[in-house]
Protein backbone atom coordinates (compact mmCIF):
# COMPACT_ATOMS: atom_id res chain seq x y z
CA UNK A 1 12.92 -8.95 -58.34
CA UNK A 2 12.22 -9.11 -54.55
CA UNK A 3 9.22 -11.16 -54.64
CA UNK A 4 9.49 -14.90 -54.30
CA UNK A 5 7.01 -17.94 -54.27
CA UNK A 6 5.65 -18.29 -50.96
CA UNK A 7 6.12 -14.87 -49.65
CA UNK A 8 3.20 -12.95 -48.36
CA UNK A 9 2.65 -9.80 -49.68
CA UNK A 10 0.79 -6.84 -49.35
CA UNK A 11 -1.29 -5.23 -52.17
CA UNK A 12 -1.04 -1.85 -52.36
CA UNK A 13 -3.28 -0.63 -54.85
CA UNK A 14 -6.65 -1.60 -56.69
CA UNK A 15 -9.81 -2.83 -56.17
CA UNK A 16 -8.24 -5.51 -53.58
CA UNK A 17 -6.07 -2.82 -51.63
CA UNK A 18 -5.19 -3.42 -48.07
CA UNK A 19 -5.20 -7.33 -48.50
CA UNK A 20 -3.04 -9.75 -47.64
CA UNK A 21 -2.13 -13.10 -49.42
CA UNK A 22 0.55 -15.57 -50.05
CA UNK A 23 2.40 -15.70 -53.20
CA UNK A 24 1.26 -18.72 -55.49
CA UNK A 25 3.34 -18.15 -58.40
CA UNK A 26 5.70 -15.53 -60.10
CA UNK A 27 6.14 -14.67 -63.43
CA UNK A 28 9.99 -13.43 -64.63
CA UNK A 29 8.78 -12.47 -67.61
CA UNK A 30 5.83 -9.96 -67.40
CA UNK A 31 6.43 -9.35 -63.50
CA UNK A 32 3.23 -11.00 -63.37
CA UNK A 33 2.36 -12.77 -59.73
CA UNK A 34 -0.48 -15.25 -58.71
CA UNK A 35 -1.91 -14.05 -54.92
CA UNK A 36 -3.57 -16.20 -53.00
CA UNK A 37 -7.34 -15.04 -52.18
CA UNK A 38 -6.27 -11.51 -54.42
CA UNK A 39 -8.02 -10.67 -57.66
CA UNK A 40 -10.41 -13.28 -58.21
CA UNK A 41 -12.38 -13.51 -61.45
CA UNK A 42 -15.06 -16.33 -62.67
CA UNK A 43 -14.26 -18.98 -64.72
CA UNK A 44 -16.88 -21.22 -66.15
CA UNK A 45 -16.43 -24.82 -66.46
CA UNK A 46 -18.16 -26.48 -69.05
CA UNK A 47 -19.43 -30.90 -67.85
CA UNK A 48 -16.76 -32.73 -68.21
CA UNK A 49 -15.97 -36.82 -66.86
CA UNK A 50 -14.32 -35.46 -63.68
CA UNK A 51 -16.72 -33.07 -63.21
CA UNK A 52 -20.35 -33.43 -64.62
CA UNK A 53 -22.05 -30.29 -63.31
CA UNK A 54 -20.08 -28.05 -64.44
CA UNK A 55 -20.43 -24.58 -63.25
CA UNK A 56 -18.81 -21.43 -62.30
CA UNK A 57 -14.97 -21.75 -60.35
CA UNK A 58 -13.43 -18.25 -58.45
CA UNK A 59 -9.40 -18.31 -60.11
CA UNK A 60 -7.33 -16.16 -59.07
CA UNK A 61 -5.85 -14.10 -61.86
CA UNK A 62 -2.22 -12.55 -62.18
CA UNK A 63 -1.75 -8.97 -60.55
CA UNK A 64 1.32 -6.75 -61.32
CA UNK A 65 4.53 -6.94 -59.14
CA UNK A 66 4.53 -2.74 -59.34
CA UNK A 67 1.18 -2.99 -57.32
CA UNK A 68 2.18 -5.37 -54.26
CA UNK A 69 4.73 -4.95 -51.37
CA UNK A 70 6.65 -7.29 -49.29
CA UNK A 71 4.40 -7.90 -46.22
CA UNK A 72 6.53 -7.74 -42.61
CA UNK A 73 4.49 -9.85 -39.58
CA UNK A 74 7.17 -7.32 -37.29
CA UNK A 75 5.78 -4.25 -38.77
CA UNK A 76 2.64 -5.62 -39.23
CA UNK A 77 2.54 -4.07 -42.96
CA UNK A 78 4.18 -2.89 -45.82
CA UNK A 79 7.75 -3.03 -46.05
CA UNK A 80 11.13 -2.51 -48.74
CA UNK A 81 13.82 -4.93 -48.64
CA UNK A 82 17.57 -4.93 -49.28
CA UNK A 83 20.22 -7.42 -50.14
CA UNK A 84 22.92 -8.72 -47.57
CA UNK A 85 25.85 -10.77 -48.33
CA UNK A 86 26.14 -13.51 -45.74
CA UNK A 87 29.57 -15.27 -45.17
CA UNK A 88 28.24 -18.55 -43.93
CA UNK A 89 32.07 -20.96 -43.51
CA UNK A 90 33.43 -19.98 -46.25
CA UNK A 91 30.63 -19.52 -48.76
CA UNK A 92 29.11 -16.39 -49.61
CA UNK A 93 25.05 -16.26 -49.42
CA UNK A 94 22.83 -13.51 -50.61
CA UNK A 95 19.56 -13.30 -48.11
CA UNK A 96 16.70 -10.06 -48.09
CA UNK A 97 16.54 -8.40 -45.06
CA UNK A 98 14.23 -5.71 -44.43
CA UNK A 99 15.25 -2.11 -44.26
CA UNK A 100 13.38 -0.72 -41.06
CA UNK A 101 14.25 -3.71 -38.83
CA UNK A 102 17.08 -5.50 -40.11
CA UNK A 103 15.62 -8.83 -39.57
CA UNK A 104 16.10 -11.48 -42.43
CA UNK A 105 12.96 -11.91 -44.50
């Protein structure tokens, strides 16, 4: 999986297409990620102690990893990455680089 917490990402299809947004959380298990400002549904929040109104809340809900892209600010869009081995003093590191540019993501 390519797609870490804190990455921003670009969605690439849906009803929220062409956004942008900041990855909250990622799900291993159902490729499942949480984007920030991206598919938001209505919750509604019955009184409670902490909050004694109530109401309705906008949550974001869980989008599929098939349907967003790594986001490049160098591009300015879209973009696929690729795994580099990094020899950094004598320890080998594994960083994602993007495949147009080159530069470390």
């Amino acid at each position: 999986m390519w797609i870490r917490k804190g990455d921003t990402v670009y969605v690439r299809s849906g009803q929220y297409r062409g956004k942008t947004g900041r990855v909250l959380h990622v799900n291993r298990k159902t490729d499942m990620l949480l984007v920030e400002g991206v598919n938001m549904k209505k919750k509604h929040q019955r009184p409670t102690q902490k909050n004694p109104k109530g109401g309705i809340l906008a949550v974001e809900a869980p989008i599929h990893i098939s349907n967003v892209a790594l986001y490049s600010s160098s591009e300015g869009g879209p973009t696929r990455a690729v795994r580099r081995v990094v020899d950094e003093g004598g320890k080998k590191r594994t960083i994602r680089v993007c495949r147009r540019t080159g530069e470390e993501i």
